[in-house]
Protein backbone atom coordinates (compact mmCIF):
# COMPACT_ATOMS: atom_id res chain seq x y z
CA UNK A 1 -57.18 -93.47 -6.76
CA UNK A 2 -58.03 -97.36 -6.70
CA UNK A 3 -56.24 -99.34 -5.36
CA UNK A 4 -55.06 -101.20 -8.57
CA UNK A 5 -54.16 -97.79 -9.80
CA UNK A 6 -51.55 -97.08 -6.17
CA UNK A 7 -50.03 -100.66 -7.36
CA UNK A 8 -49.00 -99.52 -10.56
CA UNK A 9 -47.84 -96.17 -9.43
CA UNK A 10 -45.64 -97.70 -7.18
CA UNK A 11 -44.37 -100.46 -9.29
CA UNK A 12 -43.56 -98.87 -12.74
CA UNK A 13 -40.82 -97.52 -13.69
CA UNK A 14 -40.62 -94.88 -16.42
CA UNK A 15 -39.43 -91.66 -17.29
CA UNK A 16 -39.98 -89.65 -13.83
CA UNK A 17 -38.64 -86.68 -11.68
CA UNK A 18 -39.52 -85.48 -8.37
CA UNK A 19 -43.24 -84.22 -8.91
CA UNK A 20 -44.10 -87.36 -10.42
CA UNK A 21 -47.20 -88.62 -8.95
CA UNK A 22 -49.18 -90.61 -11.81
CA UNK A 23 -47.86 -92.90 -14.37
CA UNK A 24 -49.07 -92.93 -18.55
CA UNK A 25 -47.60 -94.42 -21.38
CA UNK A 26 -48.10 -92.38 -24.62
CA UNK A 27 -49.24 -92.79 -28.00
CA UNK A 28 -47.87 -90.31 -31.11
CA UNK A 29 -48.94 -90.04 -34.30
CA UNK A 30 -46.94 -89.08 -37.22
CA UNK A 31 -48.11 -86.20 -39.38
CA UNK A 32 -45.24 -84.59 -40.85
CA UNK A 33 -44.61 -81.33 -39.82
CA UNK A 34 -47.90 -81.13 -37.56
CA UNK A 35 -45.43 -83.51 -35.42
CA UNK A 36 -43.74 -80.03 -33.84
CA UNK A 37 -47.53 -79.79 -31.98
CA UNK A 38 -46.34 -83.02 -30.15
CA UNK A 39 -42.92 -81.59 -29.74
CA UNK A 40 -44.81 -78.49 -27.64
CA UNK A 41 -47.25 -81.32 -26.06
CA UNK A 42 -44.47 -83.15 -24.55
CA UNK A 43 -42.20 -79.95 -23.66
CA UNK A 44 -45.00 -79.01 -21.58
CA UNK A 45 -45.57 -82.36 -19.85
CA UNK A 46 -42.29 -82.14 -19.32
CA UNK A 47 -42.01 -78.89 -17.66
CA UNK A 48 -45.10 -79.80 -15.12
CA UNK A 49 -43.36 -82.82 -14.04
CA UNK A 50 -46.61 -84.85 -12.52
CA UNK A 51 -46.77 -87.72 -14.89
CA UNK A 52 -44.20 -90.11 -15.58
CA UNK A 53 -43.69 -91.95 -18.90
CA UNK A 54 -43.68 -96.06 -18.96
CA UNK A 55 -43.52 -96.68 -22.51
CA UNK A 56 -43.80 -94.64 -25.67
CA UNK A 57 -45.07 -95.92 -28.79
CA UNK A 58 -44.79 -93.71 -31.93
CA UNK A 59 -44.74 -93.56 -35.85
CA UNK A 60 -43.05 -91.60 -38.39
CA UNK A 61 -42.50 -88.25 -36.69
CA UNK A 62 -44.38 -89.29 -33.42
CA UNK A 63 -41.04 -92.03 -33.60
CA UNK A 64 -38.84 -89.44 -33.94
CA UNK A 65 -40.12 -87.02 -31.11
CA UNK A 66 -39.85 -90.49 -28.95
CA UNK A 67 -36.47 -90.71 -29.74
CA UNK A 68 -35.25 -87.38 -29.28
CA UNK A 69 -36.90 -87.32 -26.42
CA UNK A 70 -35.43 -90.29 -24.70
CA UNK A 71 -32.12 -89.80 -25.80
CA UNK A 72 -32.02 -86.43 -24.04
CA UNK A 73 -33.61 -87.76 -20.68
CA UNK A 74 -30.67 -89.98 -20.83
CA UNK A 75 -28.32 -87.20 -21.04
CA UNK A 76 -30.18 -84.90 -18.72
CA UNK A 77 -33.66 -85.40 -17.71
CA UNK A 78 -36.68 -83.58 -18.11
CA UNK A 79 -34.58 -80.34 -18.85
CA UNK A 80 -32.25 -82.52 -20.98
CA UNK A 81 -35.11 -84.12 -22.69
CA UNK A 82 -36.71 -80.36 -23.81
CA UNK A 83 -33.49 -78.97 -25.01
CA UNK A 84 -32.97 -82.07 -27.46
CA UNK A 85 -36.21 -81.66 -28.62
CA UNK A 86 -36.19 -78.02 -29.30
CA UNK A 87 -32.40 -78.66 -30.91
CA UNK A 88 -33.82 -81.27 -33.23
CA UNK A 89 -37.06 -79.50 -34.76
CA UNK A 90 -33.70 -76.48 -35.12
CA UNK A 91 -32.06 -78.58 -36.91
CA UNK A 92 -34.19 -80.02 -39.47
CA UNK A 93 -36.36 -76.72 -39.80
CA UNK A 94 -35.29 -74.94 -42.98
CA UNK A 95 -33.51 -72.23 -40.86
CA UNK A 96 -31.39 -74.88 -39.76
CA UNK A 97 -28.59 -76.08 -40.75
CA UNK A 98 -28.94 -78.50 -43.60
CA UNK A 99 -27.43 -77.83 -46.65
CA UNK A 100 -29.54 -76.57 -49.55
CA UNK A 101 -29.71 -79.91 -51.24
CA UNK A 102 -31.40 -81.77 -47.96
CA UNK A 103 -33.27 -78.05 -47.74
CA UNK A 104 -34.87 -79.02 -51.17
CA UNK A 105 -35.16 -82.75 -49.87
CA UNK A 106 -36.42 -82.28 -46.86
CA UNK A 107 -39.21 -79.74 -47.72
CA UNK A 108 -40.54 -82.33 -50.08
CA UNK A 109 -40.08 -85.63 -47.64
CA UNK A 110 -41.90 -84.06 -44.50
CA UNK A 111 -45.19 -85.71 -46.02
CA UNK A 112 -47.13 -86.91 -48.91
CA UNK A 113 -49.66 -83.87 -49.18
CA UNK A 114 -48.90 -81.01 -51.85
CA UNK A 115 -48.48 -77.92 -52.16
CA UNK A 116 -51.10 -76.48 -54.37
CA UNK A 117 -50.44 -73.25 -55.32
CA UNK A 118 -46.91 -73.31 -55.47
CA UNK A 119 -46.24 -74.23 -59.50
CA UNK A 120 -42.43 -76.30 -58.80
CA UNK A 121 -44.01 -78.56 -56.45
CA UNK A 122 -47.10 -79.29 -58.69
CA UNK A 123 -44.19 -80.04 -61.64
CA UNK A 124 -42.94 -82.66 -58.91
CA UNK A 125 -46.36 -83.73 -57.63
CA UNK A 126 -47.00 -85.12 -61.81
CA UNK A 127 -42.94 -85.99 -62.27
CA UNK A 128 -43.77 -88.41 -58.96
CA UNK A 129 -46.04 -89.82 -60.43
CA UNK A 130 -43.78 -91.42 -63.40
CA UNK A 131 -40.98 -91.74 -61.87
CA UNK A 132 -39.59 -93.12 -58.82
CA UNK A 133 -37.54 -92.11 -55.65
CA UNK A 134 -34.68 -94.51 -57.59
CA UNK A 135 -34.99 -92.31 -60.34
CA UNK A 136 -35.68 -88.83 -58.65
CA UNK A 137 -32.82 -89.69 -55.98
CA UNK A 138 -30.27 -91.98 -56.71
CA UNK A 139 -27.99 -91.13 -54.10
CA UNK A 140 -30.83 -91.74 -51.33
CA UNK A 141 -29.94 -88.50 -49.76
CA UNK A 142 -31.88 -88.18 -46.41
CA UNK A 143 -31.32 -85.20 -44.54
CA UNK A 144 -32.84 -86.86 -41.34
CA UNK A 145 -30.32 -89.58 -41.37
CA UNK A 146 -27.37 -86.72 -41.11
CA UNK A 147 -29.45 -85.02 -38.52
CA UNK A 148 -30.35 -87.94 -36.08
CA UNK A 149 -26.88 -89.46 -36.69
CA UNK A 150 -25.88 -86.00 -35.11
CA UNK A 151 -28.08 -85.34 -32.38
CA UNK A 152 -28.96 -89.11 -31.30
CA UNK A 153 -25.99 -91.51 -29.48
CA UNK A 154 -28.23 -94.56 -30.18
CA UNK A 155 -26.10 -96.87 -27.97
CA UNK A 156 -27.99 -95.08 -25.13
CA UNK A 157 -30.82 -95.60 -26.66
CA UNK A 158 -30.29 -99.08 -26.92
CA UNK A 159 -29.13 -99.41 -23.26
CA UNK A 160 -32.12 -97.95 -21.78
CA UNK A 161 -34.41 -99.31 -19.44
CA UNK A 162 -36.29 -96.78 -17.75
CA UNK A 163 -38.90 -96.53 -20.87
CA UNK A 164 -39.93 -99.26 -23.10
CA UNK A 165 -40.06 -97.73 -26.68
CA UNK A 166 -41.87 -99.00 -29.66
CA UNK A 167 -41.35 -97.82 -33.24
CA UNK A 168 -44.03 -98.33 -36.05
CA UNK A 169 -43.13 -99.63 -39.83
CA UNK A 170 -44.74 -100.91 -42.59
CA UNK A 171 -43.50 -104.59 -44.15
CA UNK A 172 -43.19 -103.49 -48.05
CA UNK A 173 -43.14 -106.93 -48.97
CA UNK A 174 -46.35 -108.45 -46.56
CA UNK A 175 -47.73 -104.67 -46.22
CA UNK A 176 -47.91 -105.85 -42.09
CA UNK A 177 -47.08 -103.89 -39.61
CA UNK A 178 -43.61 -104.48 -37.66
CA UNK A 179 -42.94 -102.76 -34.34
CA UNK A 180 -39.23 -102.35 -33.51
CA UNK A 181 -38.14 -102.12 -29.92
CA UNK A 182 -36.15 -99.55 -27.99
CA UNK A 183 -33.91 -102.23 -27.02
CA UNK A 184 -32.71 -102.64 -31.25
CA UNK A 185 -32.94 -99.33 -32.36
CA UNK A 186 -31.16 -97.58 -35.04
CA UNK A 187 -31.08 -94.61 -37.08
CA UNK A 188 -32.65 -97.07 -40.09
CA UNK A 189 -35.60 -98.35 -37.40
CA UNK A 190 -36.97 -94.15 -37.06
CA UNK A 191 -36.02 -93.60 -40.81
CA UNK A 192 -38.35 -96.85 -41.93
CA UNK A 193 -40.74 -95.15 -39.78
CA UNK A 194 -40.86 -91.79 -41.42
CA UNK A 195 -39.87 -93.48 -45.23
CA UNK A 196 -42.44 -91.82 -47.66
CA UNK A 197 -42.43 -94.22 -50.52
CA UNK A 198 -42.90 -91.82 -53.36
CA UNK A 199 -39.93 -89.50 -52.39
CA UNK A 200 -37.31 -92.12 -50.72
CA UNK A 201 -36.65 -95.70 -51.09
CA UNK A 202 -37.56 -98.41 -49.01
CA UNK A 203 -35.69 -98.95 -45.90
CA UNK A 204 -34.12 -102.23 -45.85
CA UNK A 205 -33.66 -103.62 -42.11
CA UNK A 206 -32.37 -107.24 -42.01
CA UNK A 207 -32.74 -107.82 -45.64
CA UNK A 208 -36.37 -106.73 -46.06
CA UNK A 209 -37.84 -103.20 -47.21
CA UNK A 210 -39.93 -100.50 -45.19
CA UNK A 211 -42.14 -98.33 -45.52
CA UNK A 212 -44.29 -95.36 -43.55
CA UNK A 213 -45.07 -96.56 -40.36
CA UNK A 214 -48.47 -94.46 -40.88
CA UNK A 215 -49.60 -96.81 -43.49
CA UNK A 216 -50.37 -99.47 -40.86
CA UNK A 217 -50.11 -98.34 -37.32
CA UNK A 218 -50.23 -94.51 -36.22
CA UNK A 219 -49.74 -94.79 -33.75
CA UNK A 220 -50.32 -98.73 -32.66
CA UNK A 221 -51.65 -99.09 -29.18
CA UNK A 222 -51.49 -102.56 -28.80
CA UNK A 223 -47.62 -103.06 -27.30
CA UNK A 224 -48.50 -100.76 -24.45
CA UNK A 225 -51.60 -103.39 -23.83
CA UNK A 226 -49.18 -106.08 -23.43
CA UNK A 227 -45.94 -104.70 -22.13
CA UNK A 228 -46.51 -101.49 -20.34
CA UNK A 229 -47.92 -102.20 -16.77
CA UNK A 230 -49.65 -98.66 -16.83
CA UNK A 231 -53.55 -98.80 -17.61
CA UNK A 232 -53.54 -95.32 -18.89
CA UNK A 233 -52.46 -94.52 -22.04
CA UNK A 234 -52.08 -91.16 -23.30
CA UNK A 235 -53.05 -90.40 -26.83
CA UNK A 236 -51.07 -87.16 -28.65
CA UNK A 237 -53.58 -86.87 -31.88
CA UNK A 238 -51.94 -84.87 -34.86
CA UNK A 239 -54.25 -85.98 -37.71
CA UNK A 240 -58.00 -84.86 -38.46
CA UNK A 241 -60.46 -87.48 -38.11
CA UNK A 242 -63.09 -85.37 -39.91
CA UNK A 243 -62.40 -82.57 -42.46
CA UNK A 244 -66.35 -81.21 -43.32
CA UNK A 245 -65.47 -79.83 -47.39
CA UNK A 246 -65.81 -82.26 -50.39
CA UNK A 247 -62.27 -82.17 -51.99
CA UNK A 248 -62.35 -81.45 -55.73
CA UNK A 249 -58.96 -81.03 -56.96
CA UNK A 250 -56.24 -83.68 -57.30
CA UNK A 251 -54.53 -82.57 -55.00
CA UNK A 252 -57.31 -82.14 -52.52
CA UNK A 253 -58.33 -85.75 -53.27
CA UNK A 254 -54.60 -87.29 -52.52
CA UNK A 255 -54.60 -84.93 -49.52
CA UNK A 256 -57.57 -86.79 -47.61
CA UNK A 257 -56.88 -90.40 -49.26
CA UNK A 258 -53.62 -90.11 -47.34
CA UNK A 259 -55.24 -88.49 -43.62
CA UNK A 260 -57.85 -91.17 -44.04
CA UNK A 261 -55.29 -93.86 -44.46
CA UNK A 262 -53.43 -92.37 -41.81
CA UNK A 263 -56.52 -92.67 -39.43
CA UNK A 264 -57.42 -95.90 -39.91
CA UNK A 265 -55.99 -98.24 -38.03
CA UNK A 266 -55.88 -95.83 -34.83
CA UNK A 267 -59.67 -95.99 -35.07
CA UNK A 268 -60.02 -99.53 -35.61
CA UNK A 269 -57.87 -99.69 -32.12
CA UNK A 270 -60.15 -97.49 -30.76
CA UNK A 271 -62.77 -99.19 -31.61
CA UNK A 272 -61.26 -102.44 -29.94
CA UNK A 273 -60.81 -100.79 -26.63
CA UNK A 274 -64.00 -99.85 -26.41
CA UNK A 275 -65.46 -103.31 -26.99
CA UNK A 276 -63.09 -104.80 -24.63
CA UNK A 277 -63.90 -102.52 -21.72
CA UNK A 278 -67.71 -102.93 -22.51
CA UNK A 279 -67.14 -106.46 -22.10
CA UNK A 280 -65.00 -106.13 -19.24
CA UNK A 281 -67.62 -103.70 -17.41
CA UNK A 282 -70.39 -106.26 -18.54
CA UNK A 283 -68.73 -109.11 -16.56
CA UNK A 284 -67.75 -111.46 -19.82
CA UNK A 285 -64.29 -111.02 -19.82
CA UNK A 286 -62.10 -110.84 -16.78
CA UNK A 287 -59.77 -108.20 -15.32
CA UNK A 288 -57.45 -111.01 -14.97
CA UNK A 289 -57.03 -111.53 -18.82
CA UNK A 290 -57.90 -108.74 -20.29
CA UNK A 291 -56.63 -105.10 -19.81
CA UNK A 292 -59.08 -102.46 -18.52
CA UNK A 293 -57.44 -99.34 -20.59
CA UNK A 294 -57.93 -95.95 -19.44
CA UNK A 295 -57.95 -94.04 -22.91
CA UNK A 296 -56.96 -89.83 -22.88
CA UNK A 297 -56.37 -87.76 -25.87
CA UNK A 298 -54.42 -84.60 -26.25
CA UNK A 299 -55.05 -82.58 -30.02
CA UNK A 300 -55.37 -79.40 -31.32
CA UNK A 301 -58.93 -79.27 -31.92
CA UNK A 302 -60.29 -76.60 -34.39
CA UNK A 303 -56.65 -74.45 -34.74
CA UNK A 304 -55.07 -77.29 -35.28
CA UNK A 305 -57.62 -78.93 -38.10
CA UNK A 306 -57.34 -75.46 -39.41
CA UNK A 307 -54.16 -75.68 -41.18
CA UNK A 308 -54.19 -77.14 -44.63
CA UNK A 309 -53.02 -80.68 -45.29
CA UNK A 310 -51.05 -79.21 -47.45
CA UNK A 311 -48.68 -77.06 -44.32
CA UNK A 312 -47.22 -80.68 -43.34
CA UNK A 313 -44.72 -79.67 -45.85
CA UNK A 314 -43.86 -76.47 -44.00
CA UNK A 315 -40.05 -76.56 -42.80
CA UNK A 316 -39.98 -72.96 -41.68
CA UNK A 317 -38.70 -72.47 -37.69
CA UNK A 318 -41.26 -69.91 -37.16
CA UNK A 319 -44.14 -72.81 -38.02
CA UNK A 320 -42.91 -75.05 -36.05
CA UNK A 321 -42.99 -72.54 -33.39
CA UNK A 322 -46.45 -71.86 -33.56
CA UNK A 323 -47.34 -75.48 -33.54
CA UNK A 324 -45.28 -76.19 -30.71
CA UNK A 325 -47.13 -73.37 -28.46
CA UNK A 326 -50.31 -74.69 -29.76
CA UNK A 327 -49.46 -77.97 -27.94
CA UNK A 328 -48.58 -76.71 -24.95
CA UNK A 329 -51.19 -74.88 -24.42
CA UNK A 330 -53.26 -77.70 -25.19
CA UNK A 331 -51.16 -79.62 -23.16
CA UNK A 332 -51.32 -77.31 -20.07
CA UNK A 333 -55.49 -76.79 -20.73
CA UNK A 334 -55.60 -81.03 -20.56
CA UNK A 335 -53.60 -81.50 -17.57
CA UNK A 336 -55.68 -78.62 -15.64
CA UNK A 337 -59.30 -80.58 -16.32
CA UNK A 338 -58.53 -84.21 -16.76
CA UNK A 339 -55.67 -85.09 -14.58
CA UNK A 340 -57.50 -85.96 -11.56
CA UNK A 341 -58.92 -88.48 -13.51
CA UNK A 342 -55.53 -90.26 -14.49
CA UNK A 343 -55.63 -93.86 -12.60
CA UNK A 344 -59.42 -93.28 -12.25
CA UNK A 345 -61.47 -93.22 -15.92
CA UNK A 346 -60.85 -92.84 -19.50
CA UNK A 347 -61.53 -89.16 -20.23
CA UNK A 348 -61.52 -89.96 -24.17
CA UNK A 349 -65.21 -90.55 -24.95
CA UNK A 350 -64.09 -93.31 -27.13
CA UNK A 351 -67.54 -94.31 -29.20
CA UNK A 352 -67.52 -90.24 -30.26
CA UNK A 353 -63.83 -90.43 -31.02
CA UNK A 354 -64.03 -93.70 -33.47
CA UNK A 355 -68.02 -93.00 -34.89
């Protein structure tokens, strides 16, 4: 480890335990239900106990896994942590306990992309399309409001300062993207992170509407450049950058429209880093100035890219169980061949990640 690298391990102060030896901050996406992957990459992490968290930055459902899994540190540490993130993905699973209204709701809201074979949903998919969430749901029933009120004491949240936190949403009104501190968060700050503008309404925070934090950041990198003191930032990847079928069907074609949205900033980020740190390694910009980020990547890979755009919509307990073992084992094969290199080298090979 350099020398830079023993400074900041010593220095920073995050979300640590006693095997603690190397500090990240971490990056997760939102992807509907595909977020329960990140639940299993973090309960893993968790469990091994060598890294320790600075900062978390996160959008739509990677916001929500952030908070859960802060509050519960709060309340009782790494163990505390993986039992409130196991109780929320319970509670908002369709074997949980929502009532069949926010069942119905929530089985629709998890994400944009439809359900093709199923012929109710394909009714809603073209009733969408002419009518708005006002319309559709004039009560503005959200059954993760109910569920996050619940589970999340966001006074804690608030009040804690052993992680920075940073929550992605998209300005309706500018269509720029607005990052929301730990230090001022709410149950409305995760909700405008996770609002799906064709099935609920804008989230109004301090008098102006929000939308998907996907849209424009997912997740956005750039507050751990600035605040976190960490070079390394871990990456928790939900979303297929490259899908190798033409779709044909409407469906198919709203499906990718939205994961290429999704994806587009991150890469553009990517993109960035990589120019930096050429320019950095090429002596034209200095250390000083400029941050030297070591990039790493945790994501499902093939099994993971294997399930349909379409199973984002899945609420069932028994498929977010499988995606949460996929990410651990992911997690656990990641940690076993990269983390010597933590504090040393990016181990994201960022041109092939962003090409």
């Amino acid at each position: 480890m350099t020398g830079r690298a023993e400074r900041h391990q010593k220095t920073v102060r995050g979300l640590t335990g006693p095997h603690a030896e190397k500090t990240v901050s971490l990056g997760l996406q939102g992807g509907g239900a595909h977020g329960a992957f990140t639940w299993g990459v973090l309960d893993y992490l968790l469990e091994d106990g060598r890294l320790a968290v600075e900062a978390i930055t996160g959008a739509s459902a990677g916001s929500m896994n952030a908070v859960v899994l802060i509050e519960g540190w709060i309340e009782g540490g790494r163990e505390g942590a993986r039992e409130q993130l196991r109780t929320f993905w319970k509670r908002v699973s369709l074997d949980g306990v929502l009532t069949p209204l926010q069942r119905s709701l929530f089985d629709r809201m998890l994400s944009y992309w439809s359900v093709n074979e199923v012929p109710t949903r394909l009714w809603f998919d073209a009733w969408s399309r002419v009518a708005s969430p006002y319309d559709l749901n004039p009560l503005d029933i959200n059954p993760l409001r109910d569920a996050l009120n619940d589970l999340i004491d966001f006074d804690k949240v608030r009040a804690c300062t052993d992680v920075k936190l940073f929550i992605t949403a998209t300005n309706v009104w500018s269509g720029k993207i607005r990052i929301f501190k730990g230090s001022e968060m709410t149950v409305d700050h995760v909700l405008a992170s996770a609002c799906l503008p064709m099935i609920f309404r804008s989230v109004e925070i301090d008098g102006e509407p929000y939308w998907d934090g996907g849209y424009s950041g997912n997740p956005a990198l750039f507050p751990l450049y600035y605040e976190a003191k960490s070079d390394d930032i871990l990456l928790v990847q939900i979303n297929p950058i490259e899908r190798r079928t033409t779709p044909r069907t409407p469906q198919e074609i709203q499906n990718r429209l939205t994961e290429i949205t999704f994806n587009a900033n991150l890469l553009q980020q990517l993109r960035s880093i990589e120019f930096v740190t050429r320019l950095i390694d090429d002596g034209k910009l200095s250390t000083k100035e400029y941050k030297r980020v070591l990039m790493h990547r945790i994501h499902g890979g093939r099994k993971l890219d294997e399930f349909t755009a379409a199973s984002r919509l899945s609420a069932q307990w028994g498929f977010f169980k499988e995606l949460k073992d996929l990410g651990r084992a992911c997690a656990k094969r990641w940690l076993a061949e990269n983390y010597q290199f933590i504090g040393q080298k990016s181990t994201l090979d960022l041109p092939e990640a962003y090409s």
